[in-house]
Protein backbone atom coordinates (compact mmCIF):
# COMPACT_ATOMS: atom_id res chain seq x y z
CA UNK A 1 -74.91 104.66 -168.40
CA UNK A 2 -73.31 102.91 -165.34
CA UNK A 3 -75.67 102.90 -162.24
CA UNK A 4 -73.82 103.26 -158.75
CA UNK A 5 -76.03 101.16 -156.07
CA UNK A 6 -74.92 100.85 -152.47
CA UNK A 7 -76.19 97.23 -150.90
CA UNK A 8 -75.29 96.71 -147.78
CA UNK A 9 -71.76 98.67 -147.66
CA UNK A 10 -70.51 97.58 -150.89
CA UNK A 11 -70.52 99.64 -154.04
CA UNK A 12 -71.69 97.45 -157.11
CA UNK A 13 -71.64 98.81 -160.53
CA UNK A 14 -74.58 97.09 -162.39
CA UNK A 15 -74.94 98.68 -165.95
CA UNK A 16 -77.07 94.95 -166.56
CA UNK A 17 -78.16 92.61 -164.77
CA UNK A 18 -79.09 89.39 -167.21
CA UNK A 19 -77.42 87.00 -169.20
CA UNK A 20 -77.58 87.92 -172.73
CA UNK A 21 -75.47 90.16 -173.90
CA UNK A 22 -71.63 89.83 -174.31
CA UNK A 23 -70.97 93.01 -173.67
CA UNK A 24 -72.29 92.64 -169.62
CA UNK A 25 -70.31 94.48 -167.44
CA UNK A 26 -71.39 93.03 -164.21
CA UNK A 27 -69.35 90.01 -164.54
CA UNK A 28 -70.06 88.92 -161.03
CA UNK A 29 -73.76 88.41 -161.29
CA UNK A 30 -73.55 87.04 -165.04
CA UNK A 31 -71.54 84.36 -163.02
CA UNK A 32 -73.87 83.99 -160.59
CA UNK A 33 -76.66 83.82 -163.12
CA UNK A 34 -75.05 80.99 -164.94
CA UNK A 35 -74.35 79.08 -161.56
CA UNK A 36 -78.12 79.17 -161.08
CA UNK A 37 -78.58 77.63 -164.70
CA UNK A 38 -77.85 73.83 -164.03
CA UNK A 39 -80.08 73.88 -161.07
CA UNK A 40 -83.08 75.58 -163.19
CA UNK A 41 -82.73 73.09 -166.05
CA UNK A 42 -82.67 70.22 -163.24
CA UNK A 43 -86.31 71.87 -162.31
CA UNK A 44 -87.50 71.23 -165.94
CA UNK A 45 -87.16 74.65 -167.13
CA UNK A 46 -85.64 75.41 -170.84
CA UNK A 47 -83.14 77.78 -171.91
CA UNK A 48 -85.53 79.79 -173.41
CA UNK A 49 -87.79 80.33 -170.42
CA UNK A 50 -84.70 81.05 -168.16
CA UNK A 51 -83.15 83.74 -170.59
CA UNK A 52 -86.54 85.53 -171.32
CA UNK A 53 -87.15 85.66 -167.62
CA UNK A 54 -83.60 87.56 -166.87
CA UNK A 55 -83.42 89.25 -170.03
CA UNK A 56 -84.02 93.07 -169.01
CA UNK A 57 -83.62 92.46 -165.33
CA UNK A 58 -81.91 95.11 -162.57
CA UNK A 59 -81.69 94.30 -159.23
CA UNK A 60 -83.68 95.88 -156.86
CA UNK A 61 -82.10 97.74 -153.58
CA UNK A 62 -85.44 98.93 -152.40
CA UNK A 63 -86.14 94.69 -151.82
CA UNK A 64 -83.12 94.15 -149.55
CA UNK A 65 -84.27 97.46 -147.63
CA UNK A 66 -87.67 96.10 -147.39
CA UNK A 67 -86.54 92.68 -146.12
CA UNK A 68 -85.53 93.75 -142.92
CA UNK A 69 -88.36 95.77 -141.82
CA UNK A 70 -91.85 93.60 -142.17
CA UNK A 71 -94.36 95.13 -140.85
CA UNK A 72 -96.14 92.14 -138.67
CA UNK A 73 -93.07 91.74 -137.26
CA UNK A 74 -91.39 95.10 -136.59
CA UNK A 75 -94.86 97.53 -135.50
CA UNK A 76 -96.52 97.10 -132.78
CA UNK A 77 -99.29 94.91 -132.69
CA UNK A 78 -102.21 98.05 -131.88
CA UNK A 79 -100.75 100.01 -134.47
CA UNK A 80 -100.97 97.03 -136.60
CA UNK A 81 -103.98 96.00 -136.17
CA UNK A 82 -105.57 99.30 -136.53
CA UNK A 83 -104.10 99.58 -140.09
CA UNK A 84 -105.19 95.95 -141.14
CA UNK A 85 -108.91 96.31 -139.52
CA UNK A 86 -109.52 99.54 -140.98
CA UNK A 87 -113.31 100.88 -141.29
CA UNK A 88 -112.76 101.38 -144.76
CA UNK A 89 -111.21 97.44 -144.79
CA UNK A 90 -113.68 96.32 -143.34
CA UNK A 91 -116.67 98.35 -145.34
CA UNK A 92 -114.91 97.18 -148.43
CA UNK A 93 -114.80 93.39 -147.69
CA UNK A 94 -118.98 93.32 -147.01
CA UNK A 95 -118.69 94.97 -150.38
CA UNK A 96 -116.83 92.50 -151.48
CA UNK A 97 -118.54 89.67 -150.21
CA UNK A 98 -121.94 91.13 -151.72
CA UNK A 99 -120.34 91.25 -155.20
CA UNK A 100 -118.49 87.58 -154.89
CA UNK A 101 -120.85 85.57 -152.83
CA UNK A 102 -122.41 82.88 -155.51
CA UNK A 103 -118.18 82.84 -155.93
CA UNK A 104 -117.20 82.62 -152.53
CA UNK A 105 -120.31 79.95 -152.09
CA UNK A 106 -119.28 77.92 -154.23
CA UNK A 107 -115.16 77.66 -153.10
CA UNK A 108 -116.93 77.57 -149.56
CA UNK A 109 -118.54 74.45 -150.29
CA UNK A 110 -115.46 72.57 -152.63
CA UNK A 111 -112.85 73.41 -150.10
CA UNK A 112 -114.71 74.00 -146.50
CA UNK A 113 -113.15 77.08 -145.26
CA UNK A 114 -115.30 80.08 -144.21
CA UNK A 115 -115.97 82.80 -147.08
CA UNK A 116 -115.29 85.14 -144.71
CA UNK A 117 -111.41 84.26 -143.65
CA UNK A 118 -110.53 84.03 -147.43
CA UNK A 119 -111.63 87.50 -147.66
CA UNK A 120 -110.26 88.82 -145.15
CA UNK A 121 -107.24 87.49 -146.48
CA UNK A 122 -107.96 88.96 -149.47
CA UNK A 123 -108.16 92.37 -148.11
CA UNK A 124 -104.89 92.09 -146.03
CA UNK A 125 -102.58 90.83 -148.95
CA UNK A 126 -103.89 93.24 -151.84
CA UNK A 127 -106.84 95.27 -150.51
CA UNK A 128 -109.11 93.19 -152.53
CA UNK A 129 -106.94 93.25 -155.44
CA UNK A 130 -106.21 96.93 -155.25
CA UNK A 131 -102.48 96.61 -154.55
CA UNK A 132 -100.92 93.33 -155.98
CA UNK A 133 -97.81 94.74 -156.26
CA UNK A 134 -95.80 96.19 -159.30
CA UNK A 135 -92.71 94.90 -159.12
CA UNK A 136 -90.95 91.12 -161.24
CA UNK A 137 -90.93 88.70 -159.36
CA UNK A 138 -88.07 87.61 -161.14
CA UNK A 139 -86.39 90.90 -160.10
CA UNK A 140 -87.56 90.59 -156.86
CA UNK A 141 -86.45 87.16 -155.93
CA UNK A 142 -83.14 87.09 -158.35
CA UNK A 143 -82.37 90.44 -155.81
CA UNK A 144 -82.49 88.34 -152.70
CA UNK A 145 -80.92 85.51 -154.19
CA UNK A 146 -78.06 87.31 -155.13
CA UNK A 147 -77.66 89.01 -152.08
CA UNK A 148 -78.35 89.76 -148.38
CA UNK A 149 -79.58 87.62 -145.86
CA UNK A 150 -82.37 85.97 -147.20
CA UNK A 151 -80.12 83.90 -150.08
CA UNK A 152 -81.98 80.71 -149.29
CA UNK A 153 -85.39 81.83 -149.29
CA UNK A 154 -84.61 83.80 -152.29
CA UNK A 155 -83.33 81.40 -154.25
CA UNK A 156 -85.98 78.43 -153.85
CA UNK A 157 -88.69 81.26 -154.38
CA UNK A 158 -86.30 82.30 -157.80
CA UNK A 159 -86.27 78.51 -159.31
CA UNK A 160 -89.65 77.88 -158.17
CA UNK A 161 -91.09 80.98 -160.25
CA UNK A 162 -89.32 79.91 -163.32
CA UNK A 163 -91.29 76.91 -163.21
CA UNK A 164 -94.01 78.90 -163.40
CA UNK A 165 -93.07 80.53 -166.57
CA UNK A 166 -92.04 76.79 -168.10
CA UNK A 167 -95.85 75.66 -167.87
CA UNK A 168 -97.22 78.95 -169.33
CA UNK A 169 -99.58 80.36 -166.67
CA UNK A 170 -98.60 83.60 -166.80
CA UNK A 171 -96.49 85.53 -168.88
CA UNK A 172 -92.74 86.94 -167.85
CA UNK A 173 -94.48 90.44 -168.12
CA UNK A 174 -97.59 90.25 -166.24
CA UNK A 175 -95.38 87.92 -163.11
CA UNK A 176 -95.78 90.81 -160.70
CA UNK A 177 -95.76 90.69 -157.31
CA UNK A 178 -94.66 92.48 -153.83
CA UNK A 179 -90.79 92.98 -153.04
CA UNK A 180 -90.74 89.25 -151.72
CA UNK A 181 -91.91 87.76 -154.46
CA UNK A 182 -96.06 87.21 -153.30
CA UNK A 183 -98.08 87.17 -155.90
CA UNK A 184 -101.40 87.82 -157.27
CA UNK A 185 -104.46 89.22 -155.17
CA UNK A 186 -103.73 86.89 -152.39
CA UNK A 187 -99.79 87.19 -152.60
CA UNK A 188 -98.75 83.73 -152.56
CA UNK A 189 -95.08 83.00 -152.95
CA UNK A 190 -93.67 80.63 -155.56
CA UNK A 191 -93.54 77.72 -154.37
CA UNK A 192 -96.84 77.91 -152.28
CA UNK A 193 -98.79 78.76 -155.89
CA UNK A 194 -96.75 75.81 -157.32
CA UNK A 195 -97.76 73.52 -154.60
CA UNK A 196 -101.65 74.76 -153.94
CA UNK A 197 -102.56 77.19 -157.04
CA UNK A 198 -105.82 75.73 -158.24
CA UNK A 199 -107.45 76.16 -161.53
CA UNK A 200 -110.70 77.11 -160.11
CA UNK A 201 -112.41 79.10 -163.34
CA UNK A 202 -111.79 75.78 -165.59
CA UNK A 203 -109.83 77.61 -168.49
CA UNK A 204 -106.70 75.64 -168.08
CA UNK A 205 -104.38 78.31 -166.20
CA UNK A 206 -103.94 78.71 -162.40
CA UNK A 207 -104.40 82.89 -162.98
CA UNK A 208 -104.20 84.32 -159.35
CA UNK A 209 -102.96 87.63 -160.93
CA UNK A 210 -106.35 88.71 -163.47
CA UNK A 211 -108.70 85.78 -161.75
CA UNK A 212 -110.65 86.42 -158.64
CA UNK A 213 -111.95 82.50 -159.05
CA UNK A 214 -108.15 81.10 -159.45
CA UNK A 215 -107.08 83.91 -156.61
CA UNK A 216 -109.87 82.94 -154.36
CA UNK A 217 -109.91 79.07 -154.70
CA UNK A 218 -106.16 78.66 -154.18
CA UNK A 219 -106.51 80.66 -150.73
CA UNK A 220 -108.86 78.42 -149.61
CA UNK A 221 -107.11 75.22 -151.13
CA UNK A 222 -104.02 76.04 -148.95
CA UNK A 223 -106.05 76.71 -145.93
CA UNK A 224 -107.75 73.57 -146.57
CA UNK A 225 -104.47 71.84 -146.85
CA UNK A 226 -103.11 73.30 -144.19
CA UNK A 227 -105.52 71.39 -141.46
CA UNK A 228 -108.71 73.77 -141.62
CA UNK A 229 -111.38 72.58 -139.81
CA UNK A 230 -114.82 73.42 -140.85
CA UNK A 231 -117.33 74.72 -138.58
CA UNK A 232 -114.49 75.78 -136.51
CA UNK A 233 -113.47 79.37 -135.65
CA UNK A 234 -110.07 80.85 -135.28
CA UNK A 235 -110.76 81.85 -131.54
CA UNK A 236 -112.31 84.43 -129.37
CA UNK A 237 -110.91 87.58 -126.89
CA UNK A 238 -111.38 86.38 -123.10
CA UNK A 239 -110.77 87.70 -119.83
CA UNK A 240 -108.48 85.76 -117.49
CA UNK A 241 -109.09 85.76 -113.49
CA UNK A 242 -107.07 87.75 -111.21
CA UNK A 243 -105.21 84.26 -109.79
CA UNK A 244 -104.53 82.98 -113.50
CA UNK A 245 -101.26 81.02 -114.09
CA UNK A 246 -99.63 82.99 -116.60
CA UNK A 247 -97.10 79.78 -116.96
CA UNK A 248 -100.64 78.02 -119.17
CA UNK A 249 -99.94 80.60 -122.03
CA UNK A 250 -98.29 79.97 -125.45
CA UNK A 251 -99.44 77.64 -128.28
CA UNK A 252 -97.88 74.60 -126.83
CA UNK A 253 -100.21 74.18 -123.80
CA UNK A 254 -104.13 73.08 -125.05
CA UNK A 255 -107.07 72.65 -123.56
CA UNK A 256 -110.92 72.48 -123.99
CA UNK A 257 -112.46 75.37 -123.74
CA UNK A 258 -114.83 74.27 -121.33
CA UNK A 259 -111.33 73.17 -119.16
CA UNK A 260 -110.23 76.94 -119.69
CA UNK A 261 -113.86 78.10 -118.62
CA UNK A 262 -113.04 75.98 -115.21
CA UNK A 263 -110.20 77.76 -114.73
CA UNK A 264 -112.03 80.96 -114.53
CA UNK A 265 -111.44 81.73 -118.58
CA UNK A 266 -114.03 83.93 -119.60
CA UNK A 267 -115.55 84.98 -123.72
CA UNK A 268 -114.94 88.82 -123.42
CA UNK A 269 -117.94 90.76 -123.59
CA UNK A 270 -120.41 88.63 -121.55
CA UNK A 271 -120.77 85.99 -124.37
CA UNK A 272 -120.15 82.13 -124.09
CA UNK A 273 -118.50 79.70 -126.24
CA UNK A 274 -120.20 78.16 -128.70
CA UNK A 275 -118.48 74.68 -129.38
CA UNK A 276 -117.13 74.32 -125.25
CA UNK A 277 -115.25 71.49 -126.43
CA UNK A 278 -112.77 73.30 -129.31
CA UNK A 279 -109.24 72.67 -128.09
CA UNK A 280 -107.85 76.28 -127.68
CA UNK A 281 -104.40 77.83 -126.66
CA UNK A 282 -104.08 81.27 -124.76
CA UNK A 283 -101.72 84.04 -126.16
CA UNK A 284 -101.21 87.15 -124.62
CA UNK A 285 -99.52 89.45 -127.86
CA UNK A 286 -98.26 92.09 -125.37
CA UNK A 287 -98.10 90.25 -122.10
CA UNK A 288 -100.48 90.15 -119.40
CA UNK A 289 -101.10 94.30 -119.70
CA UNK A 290 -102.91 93.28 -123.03
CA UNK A 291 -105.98 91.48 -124.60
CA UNK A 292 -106.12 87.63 -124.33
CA UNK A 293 -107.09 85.45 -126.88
CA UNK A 294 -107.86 81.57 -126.90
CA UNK A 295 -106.88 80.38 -130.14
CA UNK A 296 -108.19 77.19 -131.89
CA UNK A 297 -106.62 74.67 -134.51
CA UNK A 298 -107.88 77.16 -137.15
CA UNK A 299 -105.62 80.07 -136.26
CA UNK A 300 -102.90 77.70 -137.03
CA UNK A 301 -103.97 77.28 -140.33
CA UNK A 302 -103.87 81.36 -140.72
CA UNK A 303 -99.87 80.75 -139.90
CA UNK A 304 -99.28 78.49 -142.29
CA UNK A 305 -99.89 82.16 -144.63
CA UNK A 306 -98.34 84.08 -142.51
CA UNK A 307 -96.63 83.43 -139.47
CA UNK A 308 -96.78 86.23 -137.53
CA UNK A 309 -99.09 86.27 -134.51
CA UNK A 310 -100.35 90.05 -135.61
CA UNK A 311 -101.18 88.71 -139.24
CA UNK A 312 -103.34 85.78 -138.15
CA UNK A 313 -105.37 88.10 -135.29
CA UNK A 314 -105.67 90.57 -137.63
CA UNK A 315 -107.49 88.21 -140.67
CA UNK A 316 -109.35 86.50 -137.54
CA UNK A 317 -110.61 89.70 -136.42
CA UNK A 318 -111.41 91.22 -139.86
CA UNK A 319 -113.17 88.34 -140.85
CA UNK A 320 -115.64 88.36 -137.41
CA UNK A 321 -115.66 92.46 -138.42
CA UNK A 322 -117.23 91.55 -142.08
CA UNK A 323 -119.29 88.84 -140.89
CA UNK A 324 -121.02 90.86 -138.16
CA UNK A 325 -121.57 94.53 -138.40
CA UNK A 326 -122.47 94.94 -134.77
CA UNK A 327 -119.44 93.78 -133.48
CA UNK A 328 -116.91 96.42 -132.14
CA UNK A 329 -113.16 96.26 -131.73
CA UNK A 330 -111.73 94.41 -128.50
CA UNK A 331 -112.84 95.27 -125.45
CA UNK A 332 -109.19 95.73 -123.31
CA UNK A 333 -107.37 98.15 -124.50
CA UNK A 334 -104.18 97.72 -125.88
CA UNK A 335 -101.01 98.96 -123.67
CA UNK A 336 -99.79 101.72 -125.95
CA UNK A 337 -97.42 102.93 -123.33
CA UNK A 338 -95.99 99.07 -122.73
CA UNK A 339 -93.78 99.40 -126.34
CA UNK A 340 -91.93 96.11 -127.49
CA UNK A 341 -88.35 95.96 -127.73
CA UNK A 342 -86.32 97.75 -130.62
CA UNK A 343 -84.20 95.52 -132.77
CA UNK A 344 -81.18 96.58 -130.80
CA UNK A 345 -82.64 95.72 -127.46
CA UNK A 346 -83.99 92.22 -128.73
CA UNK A 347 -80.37 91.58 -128.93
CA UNK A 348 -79.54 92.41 -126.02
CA UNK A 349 -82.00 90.88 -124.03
CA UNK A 350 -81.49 87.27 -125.68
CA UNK A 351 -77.51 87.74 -124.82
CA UNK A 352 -78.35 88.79 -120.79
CA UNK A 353 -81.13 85.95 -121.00
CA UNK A 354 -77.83 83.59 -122.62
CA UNK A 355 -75.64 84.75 -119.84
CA UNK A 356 -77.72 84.13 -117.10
CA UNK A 357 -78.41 80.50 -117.87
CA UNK A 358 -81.74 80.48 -119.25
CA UNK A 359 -81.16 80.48 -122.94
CA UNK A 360 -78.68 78.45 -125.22
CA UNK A 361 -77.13 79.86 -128.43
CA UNK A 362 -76.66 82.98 -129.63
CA UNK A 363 -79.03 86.49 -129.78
CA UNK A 364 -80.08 86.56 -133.38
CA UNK A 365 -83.18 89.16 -132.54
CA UNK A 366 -85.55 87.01 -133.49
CA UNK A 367 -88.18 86.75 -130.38
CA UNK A 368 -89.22 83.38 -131.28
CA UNK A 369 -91.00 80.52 -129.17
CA UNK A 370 -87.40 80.23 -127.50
CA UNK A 371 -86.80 83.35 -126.35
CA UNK A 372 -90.22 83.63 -125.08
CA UNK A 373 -89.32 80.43 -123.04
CA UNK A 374 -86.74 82.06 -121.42
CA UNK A 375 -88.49 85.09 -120.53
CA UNK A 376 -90.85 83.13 -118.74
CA UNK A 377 -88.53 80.63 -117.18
CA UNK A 378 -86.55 84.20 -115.76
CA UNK A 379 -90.11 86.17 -114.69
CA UNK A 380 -91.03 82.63 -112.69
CA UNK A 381 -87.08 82.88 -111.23
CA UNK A 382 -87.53 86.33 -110.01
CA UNK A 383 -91.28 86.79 -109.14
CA UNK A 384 -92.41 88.63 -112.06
CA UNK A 385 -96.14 87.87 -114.23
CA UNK A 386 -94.96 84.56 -115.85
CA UNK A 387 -96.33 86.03 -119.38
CA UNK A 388 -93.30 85.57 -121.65
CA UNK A 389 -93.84 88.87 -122.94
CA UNK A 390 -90.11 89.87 -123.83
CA UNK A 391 -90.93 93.73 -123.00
CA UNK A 392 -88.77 96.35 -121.93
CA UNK A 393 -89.59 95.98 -118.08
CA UNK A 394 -87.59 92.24 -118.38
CA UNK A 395 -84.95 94.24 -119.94
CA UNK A 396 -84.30 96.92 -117.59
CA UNK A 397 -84.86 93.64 -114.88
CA UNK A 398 -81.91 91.64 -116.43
CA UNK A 399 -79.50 94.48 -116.78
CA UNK A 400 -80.18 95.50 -113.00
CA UNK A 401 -79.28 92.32 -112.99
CA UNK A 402 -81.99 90.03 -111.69
């Protein structure tokens, strides 16, 4: 029976989508499939593991669908956050620390990062192993190989899972993951598990799927590897003075946190800083009508999984939330009324930022570390809070037209 999918304005007829049988109809993919097969055998896998990993395989339009609409990246941070740092999330993860700790103690000690981050992590990828995700990886990733506008990512991700299935650790069957190709409870990709997948439970497999030891150890292998620093926090809320020099935000500027205390930087809720002399950055997630946060070498590390700025505040903040019952939610409100941009005004922002001279390139949508450069260098131009926060009040500024 022929299946009619619409990707992305074209109509593909894919009655299979593998490389065994003759009688294949969708001789564009078989074509592709066989392009891909040099590469694989390059990457030490056999013809047998690269057929039984395609044989039976679809694609997937639901994938391309979900590629463009992440949530860390496309929802606002409050709504977010209140998803991620759930009651029941949080409930579940001093459950979960009860039932794991001699675990947890033990990867605490071997690798150095705090029990509590890696589950916290643990609860945001999978809900402590609740949701792992049904869908083959191979599926997944052959999907965004194939097509759309992830190709690259897609196809590293592809050849880097059938390595996987060369050395054995799992079987084609039970290689399940999330649309993108994460897997296991702590949803790492491919060539993350390939690269920092540790055999923690001894039995000779690096098992992140059935393995809470294997899942576990590898998330706090990678943060280890990825510049964690023990004894170190990720960072705290703070209150900024009514002078502050919105110019000091963003990751690039650091200072002590006693340096930021002389400037009038305060620990929200009446508290002080532990460690005064932790070299911190201020971010302000939804400009200066927001919380403030100084964040600390270890929230980097929380990028390195994810990098979104709403992922690594929200594992920060769930893991304070499960190591301290007591403590609350942030004190400033979040400006629910001060909405980020929609994808089509992102665009158009970055193009009236290009045409007035304070950004090079082309408007791409993505609000990077550039764009937010720009936004600050045109609030400083014109007198506005030098935040960077590419909101809509910059927007309606710049087509007023400054």
């Amino acid at each position: 029976m022929r299946i009619i999918i619409f990707i992305t304005s074209l109509l593909v007829f894919v009655p299979s989508f593998g490389v065994g049988p003759a009688q294949a109809q969708n001789a564009a993919f078989e074509r592709w499939v066989q392009s891909l097969w040099p590469e694989a055998r390059k990457k030490g896998v056999s013809q047998a593991t690269f057929r039984r990993a395609f044989k039976g395989v679809t694609p997937d339009p639901e994938v391309l669908r979900k590629a463009e609409h992440q949530p860390e990246f496309t929802r606002p941070v409050w709504k977010y956050l209140a998803s991620a740092v759930s009651q029941r999330r949080i409930e579940n993860g001093r459950e979960m620390l009860r039932k794991h700790g001699a675990l947890l103690a033990r990867i605490e000690e071997r690798y150095g990062v705090d029990r509590h981050v890696v589950v916290a992590i643990w609860g945001m990828e999978s809900s402590y192993g609740q949701f792992k995700g049904t869908k083959r990886v191979i599926r997944s990733l052959a999907t965004l190989a194939y097509q759309g506008s992830r190709r690259k990512f897609g196809r590293s991700q592809l050849l880097a899972a059938l390595q996987i299935l060369e050395r054995g650790d799992i079987h084609p069957a039970k290689m399940t993951g999330s649309w993108a190709g994460a897997m296991g409870h702590t949803q790492f990709i491919p060539t993350t598990y390939n690269a920092h997948a540790v055999d923690f439970d001894g039995d000779g497999r690096r098992n992140i799927w059935e393995s809470h030891a294997d899942a576990l150890g590898s998330t706090a292998n990678y943060l280890r590897v990825s510049k964690w620093r023990p004894g170190e926090t990720w960072g705290y809320e703070v209150y900024l003075p009514g002078n502050f020099d919105y110019a000091l935000t963003g990751r690039k500027t650091v200072k002590t946190l006693a340096q930021w205390g002389a400037l009038g930087v305060q620990r929200a809720k009446g508290k002080t800083f532990p460690r005064p002399n932790d070299r911190a950055s201020i971010i302000l997630p939804t400009g200066s009508k927001g919380p403030a946060f100084v964040v600390i070498n270890n929230f980097r590390s929380i990028l390195r999984y994810n990098n979104a700025i709403s992922y690594a505040l929200a594992v920060g903040h769930l893991a304070d939330r499960i190591r301290d019952p007591s403590m609350g939610g942030f004190s400033r409100p979040w400006p629910v009324d001060y909405l980020p941009l929609a994808r089509s005004e992102r665009f158009q922002l970055q193009r009236l930022l290009v045409a007035r001279g304070f950004m090079r390139g082309e408007a791409d949508g993505i609000l990077g570390s550039q764009t937010r450069a720009a936004v600050r260098a045109y609030q400083r131009a014109n007198g506005l809070a030098v935040d960077g926060y590419p909101s809509v009040v910059v927007l309606r500024h710049l087509q007023r037209g400054g």
